[in-house]
PDB file of N, CA and C in Angstrom:
ATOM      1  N   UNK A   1     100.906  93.251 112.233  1.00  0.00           N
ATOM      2  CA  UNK A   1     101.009  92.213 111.225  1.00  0.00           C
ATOM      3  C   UNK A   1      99.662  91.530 111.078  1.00  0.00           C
ATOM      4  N   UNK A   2      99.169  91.293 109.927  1.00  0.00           N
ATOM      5  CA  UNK A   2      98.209  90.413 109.642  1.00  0.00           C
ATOM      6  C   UNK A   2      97.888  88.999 110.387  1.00  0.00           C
ATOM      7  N   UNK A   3      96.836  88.625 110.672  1.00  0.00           N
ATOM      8  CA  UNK A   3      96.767  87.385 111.165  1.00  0.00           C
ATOM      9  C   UNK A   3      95.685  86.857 110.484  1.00  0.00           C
ATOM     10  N   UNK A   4      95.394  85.777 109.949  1.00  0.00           N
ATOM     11  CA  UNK A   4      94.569  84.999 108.865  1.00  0.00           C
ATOM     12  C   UNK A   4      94.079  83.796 109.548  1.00  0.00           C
ATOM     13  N   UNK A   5      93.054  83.358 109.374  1.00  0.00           N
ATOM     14  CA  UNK A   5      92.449  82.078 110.051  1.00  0.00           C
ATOM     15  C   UNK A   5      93.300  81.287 108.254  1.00  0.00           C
ATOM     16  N   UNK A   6      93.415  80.009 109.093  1.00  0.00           N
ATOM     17  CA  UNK A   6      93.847  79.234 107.973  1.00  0.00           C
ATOM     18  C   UNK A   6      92.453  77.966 107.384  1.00  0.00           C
ATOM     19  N   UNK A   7      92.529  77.871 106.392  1.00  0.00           N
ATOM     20  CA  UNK A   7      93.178  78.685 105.517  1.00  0.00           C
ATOM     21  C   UNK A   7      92.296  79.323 104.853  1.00  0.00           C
ATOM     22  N   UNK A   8      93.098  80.355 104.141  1.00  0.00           N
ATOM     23  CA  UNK A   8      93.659  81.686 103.925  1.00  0.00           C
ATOM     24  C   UNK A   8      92.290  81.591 102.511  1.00  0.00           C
ATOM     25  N   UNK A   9      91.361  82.583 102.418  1.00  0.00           N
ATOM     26  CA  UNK A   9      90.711  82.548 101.113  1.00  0.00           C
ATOM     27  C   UNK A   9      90.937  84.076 100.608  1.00  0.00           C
ATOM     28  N   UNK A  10      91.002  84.023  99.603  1.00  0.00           N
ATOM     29  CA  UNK A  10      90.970  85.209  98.483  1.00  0.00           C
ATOM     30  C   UNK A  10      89.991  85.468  97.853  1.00  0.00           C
ATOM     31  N   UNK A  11      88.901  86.860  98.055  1.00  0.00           N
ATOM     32  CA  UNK A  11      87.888  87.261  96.889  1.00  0.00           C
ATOM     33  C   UNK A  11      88.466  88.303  96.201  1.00  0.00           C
ATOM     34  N   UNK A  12      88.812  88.068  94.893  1.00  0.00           N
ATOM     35  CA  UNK A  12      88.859  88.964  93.997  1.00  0.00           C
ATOM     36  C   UNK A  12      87.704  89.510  93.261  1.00  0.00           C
ATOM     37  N   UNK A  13      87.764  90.977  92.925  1.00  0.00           N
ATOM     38  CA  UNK A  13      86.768  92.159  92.380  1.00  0.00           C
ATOM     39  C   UNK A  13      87.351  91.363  90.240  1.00  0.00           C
ATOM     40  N   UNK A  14      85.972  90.720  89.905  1.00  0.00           N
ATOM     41  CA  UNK A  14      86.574  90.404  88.409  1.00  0.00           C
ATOM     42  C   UNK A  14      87.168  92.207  87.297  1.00  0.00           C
ATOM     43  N   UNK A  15      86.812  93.406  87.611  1.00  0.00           N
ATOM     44  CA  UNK A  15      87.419  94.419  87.909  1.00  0.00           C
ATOM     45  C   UNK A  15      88.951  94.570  88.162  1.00  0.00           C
ATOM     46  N   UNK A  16      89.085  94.345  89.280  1.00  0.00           N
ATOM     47  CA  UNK A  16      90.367  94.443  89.820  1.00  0.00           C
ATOM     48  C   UNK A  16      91.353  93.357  89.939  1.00  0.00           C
ATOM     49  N   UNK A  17      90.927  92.315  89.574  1.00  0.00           N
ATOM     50  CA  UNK A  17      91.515  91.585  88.791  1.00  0.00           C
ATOM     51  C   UNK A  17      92.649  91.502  87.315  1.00  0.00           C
ATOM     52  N   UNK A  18      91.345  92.283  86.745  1.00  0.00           N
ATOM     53  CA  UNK A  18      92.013  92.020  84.929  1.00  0.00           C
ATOM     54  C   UNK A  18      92.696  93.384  84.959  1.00  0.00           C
ATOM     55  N   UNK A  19      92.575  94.469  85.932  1.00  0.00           N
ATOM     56  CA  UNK A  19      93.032  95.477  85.956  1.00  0.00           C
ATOM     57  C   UNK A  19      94.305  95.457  86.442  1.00  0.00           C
ATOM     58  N   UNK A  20      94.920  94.839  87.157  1.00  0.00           N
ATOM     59  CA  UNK A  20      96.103  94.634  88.138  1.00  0.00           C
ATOM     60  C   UNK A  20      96.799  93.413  86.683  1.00  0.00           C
ATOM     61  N   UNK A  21      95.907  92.847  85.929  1.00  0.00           N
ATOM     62  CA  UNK A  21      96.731  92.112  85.471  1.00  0.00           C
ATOM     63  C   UNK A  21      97.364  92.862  83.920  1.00  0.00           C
ATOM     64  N   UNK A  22      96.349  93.287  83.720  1.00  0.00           N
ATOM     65  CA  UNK A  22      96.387  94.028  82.430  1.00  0.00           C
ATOM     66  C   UNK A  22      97.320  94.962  82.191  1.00  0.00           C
ATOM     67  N   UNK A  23      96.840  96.086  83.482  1.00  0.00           N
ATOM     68  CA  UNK A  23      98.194  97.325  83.812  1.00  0.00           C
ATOM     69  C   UNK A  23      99.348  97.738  84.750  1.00  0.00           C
ATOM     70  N   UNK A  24      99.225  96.254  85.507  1.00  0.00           N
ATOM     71  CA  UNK A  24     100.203  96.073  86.411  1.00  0.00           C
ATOM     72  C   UNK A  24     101.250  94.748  85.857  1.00  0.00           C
ATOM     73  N   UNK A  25     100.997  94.008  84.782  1.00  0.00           N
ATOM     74  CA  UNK A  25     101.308  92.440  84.543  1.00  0.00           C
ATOM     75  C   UNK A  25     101.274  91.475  86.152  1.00  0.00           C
ATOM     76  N   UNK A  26     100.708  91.812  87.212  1.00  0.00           N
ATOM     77  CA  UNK A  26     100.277  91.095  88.344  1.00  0.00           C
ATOM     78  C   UNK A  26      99.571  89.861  88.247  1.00  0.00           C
ATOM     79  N   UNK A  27      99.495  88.607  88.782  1.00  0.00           N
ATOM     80  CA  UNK A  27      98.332  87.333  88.509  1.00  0.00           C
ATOM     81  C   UNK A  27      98.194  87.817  89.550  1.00  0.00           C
ATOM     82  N   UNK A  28      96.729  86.740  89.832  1.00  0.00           N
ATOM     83  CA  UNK A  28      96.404  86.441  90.953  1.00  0.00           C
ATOM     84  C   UNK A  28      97.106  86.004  92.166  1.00  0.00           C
ATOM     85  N   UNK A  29      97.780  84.715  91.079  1.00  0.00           N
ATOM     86  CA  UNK A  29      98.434  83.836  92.016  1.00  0.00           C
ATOM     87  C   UNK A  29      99.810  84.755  93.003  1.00  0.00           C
ATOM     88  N   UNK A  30     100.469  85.262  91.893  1.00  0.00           N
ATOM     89  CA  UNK A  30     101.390  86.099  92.686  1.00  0.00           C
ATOM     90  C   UNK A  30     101.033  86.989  93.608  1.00  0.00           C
ATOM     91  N   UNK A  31      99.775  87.417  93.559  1.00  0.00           N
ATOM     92  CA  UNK A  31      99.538  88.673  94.499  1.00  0.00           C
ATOM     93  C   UNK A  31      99.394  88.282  95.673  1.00  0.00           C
ATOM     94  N   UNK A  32      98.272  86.658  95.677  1.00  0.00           N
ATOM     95  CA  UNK A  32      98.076  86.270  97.403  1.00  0.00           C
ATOM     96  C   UNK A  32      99.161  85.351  97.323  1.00  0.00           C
ATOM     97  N   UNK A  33     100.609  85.188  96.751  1.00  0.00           N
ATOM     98  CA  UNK A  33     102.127  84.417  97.507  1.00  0.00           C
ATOM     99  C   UNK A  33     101.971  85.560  98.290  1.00  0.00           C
ATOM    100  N   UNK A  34     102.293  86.785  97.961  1.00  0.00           N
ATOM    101  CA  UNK A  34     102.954  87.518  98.787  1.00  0.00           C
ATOM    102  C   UNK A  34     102.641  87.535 100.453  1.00  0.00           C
ATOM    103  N   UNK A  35     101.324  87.543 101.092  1.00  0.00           N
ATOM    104  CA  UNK A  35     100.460  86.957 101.748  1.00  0.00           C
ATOM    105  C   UNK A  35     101.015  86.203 103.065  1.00  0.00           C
ATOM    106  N   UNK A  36     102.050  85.256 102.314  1.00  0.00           N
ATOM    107  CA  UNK A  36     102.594  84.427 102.669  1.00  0.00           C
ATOM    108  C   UNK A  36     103.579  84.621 103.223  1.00  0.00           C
ATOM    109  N   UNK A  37     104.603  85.279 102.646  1.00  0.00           N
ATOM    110  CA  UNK A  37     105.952  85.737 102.429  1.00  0.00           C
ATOM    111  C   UNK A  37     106.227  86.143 103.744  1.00  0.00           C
ATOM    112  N   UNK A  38     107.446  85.109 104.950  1.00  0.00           N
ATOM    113  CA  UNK A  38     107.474  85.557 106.058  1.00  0.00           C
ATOM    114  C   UNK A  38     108.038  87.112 106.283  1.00  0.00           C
ATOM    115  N   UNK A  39     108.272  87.574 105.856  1.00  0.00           N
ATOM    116  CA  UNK A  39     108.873  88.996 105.962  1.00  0.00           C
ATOM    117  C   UNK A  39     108.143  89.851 105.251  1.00  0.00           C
ATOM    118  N   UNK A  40     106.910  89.621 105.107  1.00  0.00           N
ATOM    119  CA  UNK A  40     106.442  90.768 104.586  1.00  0.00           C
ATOM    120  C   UNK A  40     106.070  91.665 105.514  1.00  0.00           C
ATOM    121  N   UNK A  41     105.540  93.094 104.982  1.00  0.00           N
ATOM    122  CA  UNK A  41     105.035  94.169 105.895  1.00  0.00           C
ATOM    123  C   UNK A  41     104.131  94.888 105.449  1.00  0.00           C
ATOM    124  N   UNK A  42     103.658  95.341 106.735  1.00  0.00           N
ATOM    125  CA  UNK A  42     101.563  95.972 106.197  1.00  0.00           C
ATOM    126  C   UNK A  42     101.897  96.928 106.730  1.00  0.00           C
ATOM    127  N   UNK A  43     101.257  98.142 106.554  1.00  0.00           N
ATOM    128  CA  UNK A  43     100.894  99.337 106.083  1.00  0.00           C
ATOM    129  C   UNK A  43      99.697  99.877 106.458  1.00  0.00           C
ATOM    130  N   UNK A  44      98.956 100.669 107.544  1.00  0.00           N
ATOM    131  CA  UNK A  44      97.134 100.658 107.266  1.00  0.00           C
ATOM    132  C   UNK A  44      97.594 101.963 106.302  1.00  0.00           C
ATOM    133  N   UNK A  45      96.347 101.972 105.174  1.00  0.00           N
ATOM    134  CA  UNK A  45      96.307 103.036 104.434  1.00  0.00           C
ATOM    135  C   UNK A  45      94.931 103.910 104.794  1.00  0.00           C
ATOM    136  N   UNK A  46      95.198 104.985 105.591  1.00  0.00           N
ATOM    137  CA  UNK A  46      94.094 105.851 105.855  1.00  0.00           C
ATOM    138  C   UNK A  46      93.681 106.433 105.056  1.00  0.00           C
ATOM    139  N   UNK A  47      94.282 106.809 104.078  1.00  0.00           N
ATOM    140  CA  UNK A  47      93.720 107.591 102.846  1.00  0.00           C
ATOM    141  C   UNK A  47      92.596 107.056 102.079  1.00  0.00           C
ATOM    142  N   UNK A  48      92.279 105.862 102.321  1.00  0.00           N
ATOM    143  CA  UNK A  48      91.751 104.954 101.298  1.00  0.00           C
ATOM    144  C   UNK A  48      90.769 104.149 101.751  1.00  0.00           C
ATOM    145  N   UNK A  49      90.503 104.672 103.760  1.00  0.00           N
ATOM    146  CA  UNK A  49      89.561 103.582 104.738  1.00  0.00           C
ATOM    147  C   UNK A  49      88.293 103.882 104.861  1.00  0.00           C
ATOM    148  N   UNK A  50      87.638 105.422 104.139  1.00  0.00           N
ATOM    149  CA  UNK A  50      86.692 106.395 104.532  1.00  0.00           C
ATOM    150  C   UNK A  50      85.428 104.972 105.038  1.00  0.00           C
ATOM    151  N   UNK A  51      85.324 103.911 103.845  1.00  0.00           N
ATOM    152  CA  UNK A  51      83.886 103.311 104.228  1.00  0.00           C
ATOM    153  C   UNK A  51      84.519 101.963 104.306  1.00  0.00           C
ATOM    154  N   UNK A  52      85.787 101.303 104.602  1.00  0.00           N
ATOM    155  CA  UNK A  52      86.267 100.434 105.010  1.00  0.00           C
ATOM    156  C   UNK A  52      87.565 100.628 105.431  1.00  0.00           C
ATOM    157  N   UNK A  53      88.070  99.377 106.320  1.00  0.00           N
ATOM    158  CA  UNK A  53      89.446  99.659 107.009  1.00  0.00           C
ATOM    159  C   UNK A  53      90.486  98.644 105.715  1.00  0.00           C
ATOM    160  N   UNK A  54      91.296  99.544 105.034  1.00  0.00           N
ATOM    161  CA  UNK A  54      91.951  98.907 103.693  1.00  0.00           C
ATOM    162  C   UNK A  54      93.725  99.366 104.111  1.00  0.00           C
ATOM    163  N   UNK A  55      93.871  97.943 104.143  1.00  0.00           N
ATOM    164  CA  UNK A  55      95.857  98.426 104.518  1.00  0.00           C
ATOM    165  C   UNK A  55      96.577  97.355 103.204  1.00  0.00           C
ATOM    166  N   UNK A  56      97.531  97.803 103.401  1.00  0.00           N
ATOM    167  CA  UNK A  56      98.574  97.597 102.178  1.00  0.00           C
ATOM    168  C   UNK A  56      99.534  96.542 102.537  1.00  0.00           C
ATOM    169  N   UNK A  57     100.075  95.677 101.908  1.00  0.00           N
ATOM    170  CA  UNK A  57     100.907  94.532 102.574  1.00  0.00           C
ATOM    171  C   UNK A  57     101.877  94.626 100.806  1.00  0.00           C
ATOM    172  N   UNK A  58     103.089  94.298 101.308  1.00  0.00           N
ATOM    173  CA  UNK A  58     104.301  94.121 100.806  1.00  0.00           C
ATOM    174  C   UNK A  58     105.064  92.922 100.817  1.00  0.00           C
ATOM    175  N   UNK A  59     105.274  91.959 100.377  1.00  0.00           N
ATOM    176  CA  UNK A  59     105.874  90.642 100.244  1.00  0.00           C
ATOM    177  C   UNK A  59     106.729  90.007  99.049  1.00  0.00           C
ATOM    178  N   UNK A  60     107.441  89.352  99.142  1.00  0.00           N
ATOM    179  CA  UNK A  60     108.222  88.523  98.272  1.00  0.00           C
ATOM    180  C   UNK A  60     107.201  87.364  97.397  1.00  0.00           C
ATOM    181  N   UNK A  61     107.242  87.385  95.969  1.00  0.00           N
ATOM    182  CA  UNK A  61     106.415  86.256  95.668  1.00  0.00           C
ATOM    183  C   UNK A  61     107.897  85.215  95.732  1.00  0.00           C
ATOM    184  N   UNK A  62     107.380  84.003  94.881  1.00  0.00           N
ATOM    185  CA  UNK A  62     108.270  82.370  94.521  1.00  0.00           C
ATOM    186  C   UNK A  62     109.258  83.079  93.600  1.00  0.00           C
ATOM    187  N   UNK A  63     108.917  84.244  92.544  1.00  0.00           N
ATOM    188  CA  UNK A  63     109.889  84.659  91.747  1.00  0.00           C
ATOM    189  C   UNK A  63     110.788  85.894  91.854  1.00  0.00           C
ATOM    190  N   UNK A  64     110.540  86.076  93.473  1.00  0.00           N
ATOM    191  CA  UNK A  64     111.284  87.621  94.104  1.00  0.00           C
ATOM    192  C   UNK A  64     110.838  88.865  93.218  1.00  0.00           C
ATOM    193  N   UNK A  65     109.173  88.950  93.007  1.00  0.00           N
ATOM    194  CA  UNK A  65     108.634  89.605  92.612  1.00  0.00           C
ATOM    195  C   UNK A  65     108.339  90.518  94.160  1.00  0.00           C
ATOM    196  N   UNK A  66     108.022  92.080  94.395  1.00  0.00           N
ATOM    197  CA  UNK A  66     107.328  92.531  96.019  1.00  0.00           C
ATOM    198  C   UNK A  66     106.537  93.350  95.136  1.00  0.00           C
ATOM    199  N   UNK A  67     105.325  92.730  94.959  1.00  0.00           N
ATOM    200  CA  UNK A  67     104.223  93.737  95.080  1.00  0.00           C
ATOM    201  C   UNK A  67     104.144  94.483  96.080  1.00  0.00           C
ATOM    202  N   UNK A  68     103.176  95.550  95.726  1.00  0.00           N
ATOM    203  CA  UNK A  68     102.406  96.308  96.868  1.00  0.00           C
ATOM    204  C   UNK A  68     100.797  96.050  96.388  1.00  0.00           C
ATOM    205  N   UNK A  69     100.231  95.279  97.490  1.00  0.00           N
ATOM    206  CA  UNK A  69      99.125  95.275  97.436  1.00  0.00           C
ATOM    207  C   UNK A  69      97.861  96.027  98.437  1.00  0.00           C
ATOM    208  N   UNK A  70      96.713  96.292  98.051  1.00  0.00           N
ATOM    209  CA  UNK A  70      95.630  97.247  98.678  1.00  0.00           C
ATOM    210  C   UNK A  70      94.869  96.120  99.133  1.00  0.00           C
ATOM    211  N   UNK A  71      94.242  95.806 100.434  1.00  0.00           N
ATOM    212  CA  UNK A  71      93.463  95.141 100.331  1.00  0.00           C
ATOM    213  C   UNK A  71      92.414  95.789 101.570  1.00  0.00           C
ATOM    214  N   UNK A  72      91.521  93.915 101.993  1.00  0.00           N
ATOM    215  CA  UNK A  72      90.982  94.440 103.035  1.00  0.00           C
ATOM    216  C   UNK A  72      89.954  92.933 103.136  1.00  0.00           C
ATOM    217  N   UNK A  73      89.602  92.873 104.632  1.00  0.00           N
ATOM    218  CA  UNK A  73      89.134  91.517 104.712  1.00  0.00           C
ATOM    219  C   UNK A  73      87.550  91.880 104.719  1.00  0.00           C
ATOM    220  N   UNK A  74      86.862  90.659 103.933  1.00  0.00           N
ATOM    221  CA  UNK A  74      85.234  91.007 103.888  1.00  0.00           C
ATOM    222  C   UNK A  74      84.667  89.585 103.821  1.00  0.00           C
ATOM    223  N   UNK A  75      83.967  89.193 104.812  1.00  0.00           N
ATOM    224  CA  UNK A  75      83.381  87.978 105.252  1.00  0.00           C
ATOM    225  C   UNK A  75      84.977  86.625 105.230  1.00  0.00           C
ATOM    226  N   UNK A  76      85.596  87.067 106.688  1.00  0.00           N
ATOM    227  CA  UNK A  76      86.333  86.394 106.491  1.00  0.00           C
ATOM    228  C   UNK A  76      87.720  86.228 105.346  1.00  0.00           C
ATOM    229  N   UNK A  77      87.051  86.999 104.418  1.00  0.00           N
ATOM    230  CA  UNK A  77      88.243  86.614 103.383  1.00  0.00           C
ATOM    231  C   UNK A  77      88.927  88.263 102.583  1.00  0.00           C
ATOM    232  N   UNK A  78      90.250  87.926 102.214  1.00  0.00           N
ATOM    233  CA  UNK A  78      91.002  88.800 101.872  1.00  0.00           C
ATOM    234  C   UNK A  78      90.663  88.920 100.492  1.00  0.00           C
ATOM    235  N   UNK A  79      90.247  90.488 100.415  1.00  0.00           N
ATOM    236  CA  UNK A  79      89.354  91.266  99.174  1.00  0.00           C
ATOM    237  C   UNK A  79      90.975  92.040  98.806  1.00  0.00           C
ATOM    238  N   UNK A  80      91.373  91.691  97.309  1.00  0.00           N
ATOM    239  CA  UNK A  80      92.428  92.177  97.016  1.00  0.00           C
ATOM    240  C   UNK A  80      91.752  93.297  96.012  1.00  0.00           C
ATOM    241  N   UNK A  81      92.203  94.480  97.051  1.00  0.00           N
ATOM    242  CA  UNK A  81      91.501  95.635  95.735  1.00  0.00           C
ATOM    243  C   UNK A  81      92.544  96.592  94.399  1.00  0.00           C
ATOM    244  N   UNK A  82      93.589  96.555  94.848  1.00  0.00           N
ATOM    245  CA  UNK A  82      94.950  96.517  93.721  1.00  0.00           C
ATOM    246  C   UNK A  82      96.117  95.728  93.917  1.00  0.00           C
ATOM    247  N   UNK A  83      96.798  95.167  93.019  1.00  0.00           N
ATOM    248  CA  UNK A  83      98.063  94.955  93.258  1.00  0.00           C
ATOM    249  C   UNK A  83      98.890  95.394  91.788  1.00  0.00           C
ATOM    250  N   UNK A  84     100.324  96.144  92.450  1.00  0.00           N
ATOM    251  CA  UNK A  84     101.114  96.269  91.342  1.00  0.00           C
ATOM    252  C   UNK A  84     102.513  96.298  91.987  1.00  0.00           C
ATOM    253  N   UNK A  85     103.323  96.123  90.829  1.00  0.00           N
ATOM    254  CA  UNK A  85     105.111  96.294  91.607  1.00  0.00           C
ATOM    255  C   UNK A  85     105.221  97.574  92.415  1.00  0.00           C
ATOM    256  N   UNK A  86     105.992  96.814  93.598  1.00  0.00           N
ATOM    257  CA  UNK A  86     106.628  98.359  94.293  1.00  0.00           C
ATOM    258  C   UNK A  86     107.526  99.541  92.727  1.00  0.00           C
ATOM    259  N   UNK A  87     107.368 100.299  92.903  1.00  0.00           N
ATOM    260  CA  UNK A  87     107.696 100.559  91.922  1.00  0.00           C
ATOM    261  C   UNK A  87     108.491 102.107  91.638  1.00  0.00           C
ATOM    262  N   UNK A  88     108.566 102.595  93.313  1.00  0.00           N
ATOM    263  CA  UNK A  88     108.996 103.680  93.897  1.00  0.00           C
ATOM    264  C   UNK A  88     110.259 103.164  95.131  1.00  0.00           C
ATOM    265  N   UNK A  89     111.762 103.670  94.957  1.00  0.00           N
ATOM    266  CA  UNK A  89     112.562 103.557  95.527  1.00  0.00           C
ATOM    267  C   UNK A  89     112.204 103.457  96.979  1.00  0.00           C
ATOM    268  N   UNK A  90     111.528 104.225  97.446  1.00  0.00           N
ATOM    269  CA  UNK A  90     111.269 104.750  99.250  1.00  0.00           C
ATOM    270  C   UNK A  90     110.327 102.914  99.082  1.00  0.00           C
ATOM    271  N   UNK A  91     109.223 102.847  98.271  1.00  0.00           N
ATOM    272  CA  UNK A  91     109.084 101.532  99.014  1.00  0.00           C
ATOM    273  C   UNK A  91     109.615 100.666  99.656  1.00  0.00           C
ATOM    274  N   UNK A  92     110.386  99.875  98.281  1.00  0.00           N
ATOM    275  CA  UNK A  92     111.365  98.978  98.064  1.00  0.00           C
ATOM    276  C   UNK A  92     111.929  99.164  99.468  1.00  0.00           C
ATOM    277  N   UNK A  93     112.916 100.501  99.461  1.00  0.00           N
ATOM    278  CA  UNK A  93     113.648 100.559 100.981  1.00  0.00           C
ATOM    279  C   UNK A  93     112.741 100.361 102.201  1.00  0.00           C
ATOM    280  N   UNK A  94     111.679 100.523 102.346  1.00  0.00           N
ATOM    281  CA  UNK A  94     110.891  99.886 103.420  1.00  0.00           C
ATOM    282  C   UNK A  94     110.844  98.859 103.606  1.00  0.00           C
ATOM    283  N   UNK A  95     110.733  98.023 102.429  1.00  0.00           N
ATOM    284  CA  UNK A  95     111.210  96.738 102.577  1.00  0.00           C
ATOM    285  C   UNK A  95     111.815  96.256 103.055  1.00  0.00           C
ATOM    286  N   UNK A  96     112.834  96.422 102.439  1.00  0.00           N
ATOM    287  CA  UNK A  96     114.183  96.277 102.729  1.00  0.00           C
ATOM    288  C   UNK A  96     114.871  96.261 104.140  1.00  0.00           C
ATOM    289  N   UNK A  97     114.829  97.233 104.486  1.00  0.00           N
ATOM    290  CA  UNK A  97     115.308  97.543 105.659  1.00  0.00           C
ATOM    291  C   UNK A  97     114.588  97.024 107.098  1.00  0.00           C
ATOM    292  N   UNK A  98     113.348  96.609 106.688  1.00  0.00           N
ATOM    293  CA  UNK A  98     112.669  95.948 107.710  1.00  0.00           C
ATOM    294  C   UNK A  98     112.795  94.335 107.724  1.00  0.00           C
ATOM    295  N   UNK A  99     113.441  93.613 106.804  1.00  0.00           N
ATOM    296  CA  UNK A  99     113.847  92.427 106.527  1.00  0.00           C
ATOM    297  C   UNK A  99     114.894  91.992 106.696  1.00  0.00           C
TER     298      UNK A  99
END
Protein backbone atom coordinates (compact mmCIF):
# COMPACT_ATOMS: atom_id res chain seq x y z
CA UNK A 1 0.00 0.00 0.00
CA UNK A 2 1.09 3.46 -0.65
CA UNK A 3 2.37 5.61 2.05
CA UNK A 4 2.46 9.54 1.43
CA UNK A 5 4.15 12.12 3.65
CA UNK A 6 1.28 14.46 4.42
CA UNK A 7 0.44 16.38 2.88
CA UNK A 8 -0.09 14.77 -0.10
CA UNK A 9 1.09 17.00 -3.41
CA UNK A 10 0.13 16.24 -6.96
CA UNK A 11 2.33 17.09 -10.23
CA UNK A 12 0.42 16.79 -13.15
CA UNK A 13 2.05 16.34 -16.94
CA UNK A 14 -0.24 19.62 -18.63
CA UNK A 15 -0.28 16.57 -21.42
CA UNK A 16 -1.72 14.14 -19.32
CA UNK A 17 -3.85 16.11 -17.87
CA UNK A 18 -6.15 17.43 -20.75
CA UNK A 19 -5.68 13.95 -22.05
CA UNK A 20 -7.28 11.95 -19.16
CA UNK A 21 -9.75 14.74 -19.22
CA UNK A 22 -10.60 15.02 -22.72
CA UNK A 23 -10.62 11.08 -23.45
CA UNK A 24 -11.23 9.70 -20.27
CA UNK A 25 -13.94 12.66 -18.91
CA UNK A 26 -11.43 12.29 -15.61
CA UNK A 27 -10.60 15.88 -13.51
CA UNK A 28 -7.95 16.30 -11.69
CA UNK A 29 -9.68 16.63 -8.70
CA UNK A 30 -11.26 13.20 -8.96
CA UNK A 31 -8.21 11.40 -9.85
CA UNK A 32 -6.05 12.44 -6.59
CA UNK A 33 -9.77 11.69 -4.25
CA UNK A 34 -9.09 8.43 -5.18
CA UNK A 35 -5.63 8.65 -3.36
CA UNK A 36 -7.50 8.94 -0.50
CA UNK A 37 -10.09 6.44 -0.66
CA UNK A 38 -9.52 4.04 2.41
CA UNK A 39 -9.94 0.92 0.43
CA UNK A 40 -8.24 1.54 -2.33
CA UNK A 41 -5.62 -0.83 -4.02
CA UNK A 42 -2.19 -0.52 -5.89
CA UNK A 43 -0.92 -2.54 -8.36
CA UNK A 44 3.09 -2.18 -9.36
CA UNK A 45 2.86 -2.09 -13.15
CA UNK A 46 6.06 -3.69 -14.57
CA UNK A 47 5.22 -3.28 -17.94
CA UNK A 48 5.45 0.34 -17.80
CA UNK A 49 8.72 0.75 -15.03
CA UNK A 50 11.62 0.28 -17.77
CA UNK A 51 13.08 4.04 -16.67
CA UNK A 52 10.86 4.52 -13.61
CA UNK A 53 9.08 2.51 -10.87
CA UNK A 54 5.13 3.41 -12.07
CA UNK A 55 2.22 1.40 -10.16
CA UNK A 56 -1.42 1.76 -10.57
CA UNK A 57 -3.84 2.60 -7.66
CA UNK A 58 -7.65 2.05 -7.77
CA UNK A 59 -10.03 4.03 -5.46
CA UNK A 60 -13.47 5.32 -4.85
CA UNK A 61 -13.84 9.12 -5.66
CA UNK A 62 -16.85 11.53 -3.43
CA UNK A 63 -19.09 10.43 -6.48
CA UNK A 64 -18.36 6.46 -6.41
CA UNK A 65 -16.48 7.10 -9.46
CA UNK A 66 -12.98 4.00 -9.32
CA UNK A 67 -10.62 5.15 -11.58
CA UNK A 68 -7.61 3.35 -12.48
CA UNK A 69 -4.84 5.46 -12.24
CA UNK A 70 -0.87 5.19 -13.56
CA UNK A 71 1.29 6.98 -11.57
CA UNK A 72 4.58 7.41 -9.83
CA UNK A 73 6.30 9.62 -7.20
CA UNK A 74 8.98 12.34 -8.45
CA UNK A 75 10.52 14.77 -5.96
CA UNK A 76 8.36 13.82 -3.28
CA UNK A 77 5.23 14.22 -5.13
CA UNK A 78 2.67 12.01 -6.93
CA UNK A 79 3.21 12.38 -10.88
CA UNK A 80 -0.24 11.23 -12.22
CA UNK A 81 0.66 9.85 -15.64
CA UNK A 82 -3.02 8.47 -16.76
CA UNK A 83 -6.19 8.25 -15.25
CA UNK A 84 -9.40 6.71 -16.69
CA UNK A 85 -12.56 4.56 -15.49
CA UNK A 86 -11.96 1.02 -14.56
CA UNK A 87 -13.56 0.06 -17.41
CA UNK A 88 -12.90 -3.79 -17.74
CA UNK A 89 -15.04 -6.28 -15.59
CA UNK A 90 -11.78 -8.29 -14.08
CA UNK A 91 -10.83 -4.78 -12.69
CA UNK A 92 -13.79 -3.63 -11.09
CA UNK A 93 -13.81 -7.33 -9.48
CA UNK A 94 -10.43 -6.65 -8.03
CA UNK A 95 -11.85 -4.15 -6.46
CA UNK A 96 -14.33 -5.38 -5.29
CA UNK A 97 -13.46 -8.28 -3.76
CA UNK A 98 -10.59 -6.81 -1.94
CA UNK A 99 -12.98 -4.30 -0.15
Amino acid sequence: MITLKEPVKFDWDGHNQDKSLIKHQVTMNEAEEAFFDLSKQEYPDPGHSENELRKIVVGKTKRGRLPFIVYTIRKEKVRIISARDLNKTKERNLYEEAT
